[in-house]
Protein backbone atom coordinates (compact mmCIF):
# COMPACT_ATOMS: atom_id res chain seq x y z
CA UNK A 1 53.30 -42.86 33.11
CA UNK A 2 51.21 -41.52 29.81
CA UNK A 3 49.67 -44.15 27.91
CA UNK A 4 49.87 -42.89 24.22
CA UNK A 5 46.06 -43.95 22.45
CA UNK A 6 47.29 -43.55 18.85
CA UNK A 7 47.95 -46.43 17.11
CA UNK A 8 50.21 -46.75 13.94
CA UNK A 9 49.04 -48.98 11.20
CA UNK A 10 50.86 -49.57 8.15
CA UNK A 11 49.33 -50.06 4.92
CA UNK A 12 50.01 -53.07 2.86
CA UNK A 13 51.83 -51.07 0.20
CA UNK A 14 53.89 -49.50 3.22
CA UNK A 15 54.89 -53.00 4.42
CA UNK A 16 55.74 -54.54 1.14
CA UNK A 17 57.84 -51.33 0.19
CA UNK A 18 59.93 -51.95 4.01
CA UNK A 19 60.13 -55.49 2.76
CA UNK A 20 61.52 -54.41 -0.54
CA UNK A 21 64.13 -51.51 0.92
CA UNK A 22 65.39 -54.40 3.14
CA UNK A 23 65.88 -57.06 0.30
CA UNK A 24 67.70 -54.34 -1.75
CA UNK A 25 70.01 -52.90 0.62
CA UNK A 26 70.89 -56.75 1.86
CA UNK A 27 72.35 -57.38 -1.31
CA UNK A 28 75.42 -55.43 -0.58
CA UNK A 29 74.82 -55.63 2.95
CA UNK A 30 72.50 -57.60 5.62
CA UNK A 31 73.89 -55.02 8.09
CA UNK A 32 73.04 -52.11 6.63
CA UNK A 33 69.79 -53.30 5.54
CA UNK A 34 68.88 -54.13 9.32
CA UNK A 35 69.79 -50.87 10.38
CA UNK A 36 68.03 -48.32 7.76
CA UNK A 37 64.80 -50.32 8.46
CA UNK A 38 65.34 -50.19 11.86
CA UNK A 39 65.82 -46.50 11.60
CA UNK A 40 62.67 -45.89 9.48
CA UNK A 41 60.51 -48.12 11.88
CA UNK A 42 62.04 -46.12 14.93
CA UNK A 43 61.47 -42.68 12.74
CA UNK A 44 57.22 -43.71 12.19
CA UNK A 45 57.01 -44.98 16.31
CA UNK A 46 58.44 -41.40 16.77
CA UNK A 47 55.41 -39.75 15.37
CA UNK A 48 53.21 -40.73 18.22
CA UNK A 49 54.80 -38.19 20.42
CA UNK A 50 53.73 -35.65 17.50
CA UNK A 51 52.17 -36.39 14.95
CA UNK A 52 52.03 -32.84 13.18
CA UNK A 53 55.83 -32.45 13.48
CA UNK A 54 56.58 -33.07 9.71
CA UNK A 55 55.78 -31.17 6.59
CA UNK A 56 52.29 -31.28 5.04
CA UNK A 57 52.82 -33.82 2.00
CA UNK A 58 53.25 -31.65 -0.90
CA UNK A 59 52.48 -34.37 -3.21
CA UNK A 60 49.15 -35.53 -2.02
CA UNK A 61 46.47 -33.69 -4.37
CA UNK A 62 43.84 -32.39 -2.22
CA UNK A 63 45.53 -32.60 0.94
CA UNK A 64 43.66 -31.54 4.14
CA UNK A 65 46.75 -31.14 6.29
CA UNK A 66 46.27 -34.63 7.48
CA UNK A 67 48.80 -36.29 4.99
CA UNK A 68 52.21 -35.64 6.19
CA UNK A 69 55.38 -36.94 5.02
CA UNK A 70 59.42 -36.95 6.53
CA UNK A 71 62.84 -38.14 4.66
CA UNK A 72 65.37 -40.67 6.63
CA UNK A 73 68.18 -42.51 4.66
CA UNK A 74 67.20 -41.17 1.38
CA UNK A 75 63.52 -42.43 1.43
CA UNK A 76 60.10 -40.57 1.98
CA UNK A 77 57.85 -42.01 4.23
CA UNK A 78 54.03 -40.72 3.87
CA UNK A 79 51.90 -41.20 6.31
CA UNK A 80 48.15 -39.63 7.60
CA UNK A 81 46.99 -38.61 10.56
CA UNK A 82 43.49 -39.87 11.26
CA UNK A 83 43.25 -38.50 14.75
CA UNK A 84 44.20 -41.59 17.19
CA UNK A 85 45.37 -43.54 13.82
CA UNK A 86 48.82 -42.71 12.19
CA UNK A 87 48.32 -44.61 9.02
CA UNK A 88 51.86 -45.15 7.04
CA UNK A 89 50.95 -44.98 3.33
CA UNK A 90 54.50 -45.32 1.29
CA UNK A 91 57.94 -45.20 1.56
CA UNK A 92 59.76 -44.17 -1.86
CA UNK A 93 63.60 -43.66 -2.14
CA UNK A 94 63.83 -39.74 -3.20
CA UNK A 95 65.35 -40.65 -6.03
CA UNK A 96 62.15 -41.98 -7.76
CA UNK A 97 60.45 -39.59 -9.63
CA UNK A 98 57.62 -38.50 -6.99
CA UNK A 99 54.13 -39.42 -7.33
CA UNK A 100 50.81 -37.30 -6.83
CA UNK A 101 48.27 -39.75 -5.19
């Protein structure tokens, strides 16, 4: 058995925007809500296995190649990766106007 050493934090901002996605969605439905968080924490533990797999994140002025980003249910997730850290820095629904950070 392989013992992954990267480690997936999640900013503040990343948390509080899951939070938010779940509160939204369980106003038509708690169901629903469950699952597309579900999915988008399954979709970041997936990254571990390769973290390079997504598209460099267009929107990050400056980027070094280490800010990545992916799309799941209609919301961006951006995320870097800091060698053995996958740091998860947003998630936006792709209907908001996107950002440069």
């Amino acid at each position: 058995m392989v013992v992954s050493l990267i480690k997936i934090v999640w900013t503040k901002t990343a948390q509080d925007q899951l939070i938010e996605i779940y509160k939204y969605i369980s106003q038509e439905s708690a169901k629903n809500a469950i699952k597309v968080v579900n999915d988008l924490t399954k979709a970041v533990e997936n990254i571990i296995q390769y973290p390079e797999k997504h598209k460099i994140d267009e929107y990050k002025r400056g980027n070094d190649g280490t800010y990545r980003a992916f799309e799941k249910h209609h919301f961006r997730v951006s995320y870097r990766n800091e060698n053995q850290i996958i740091r998860i820095l947003r998630i936006r629904h792709t209907k908001m106007s996107p950002k440069n950070y």
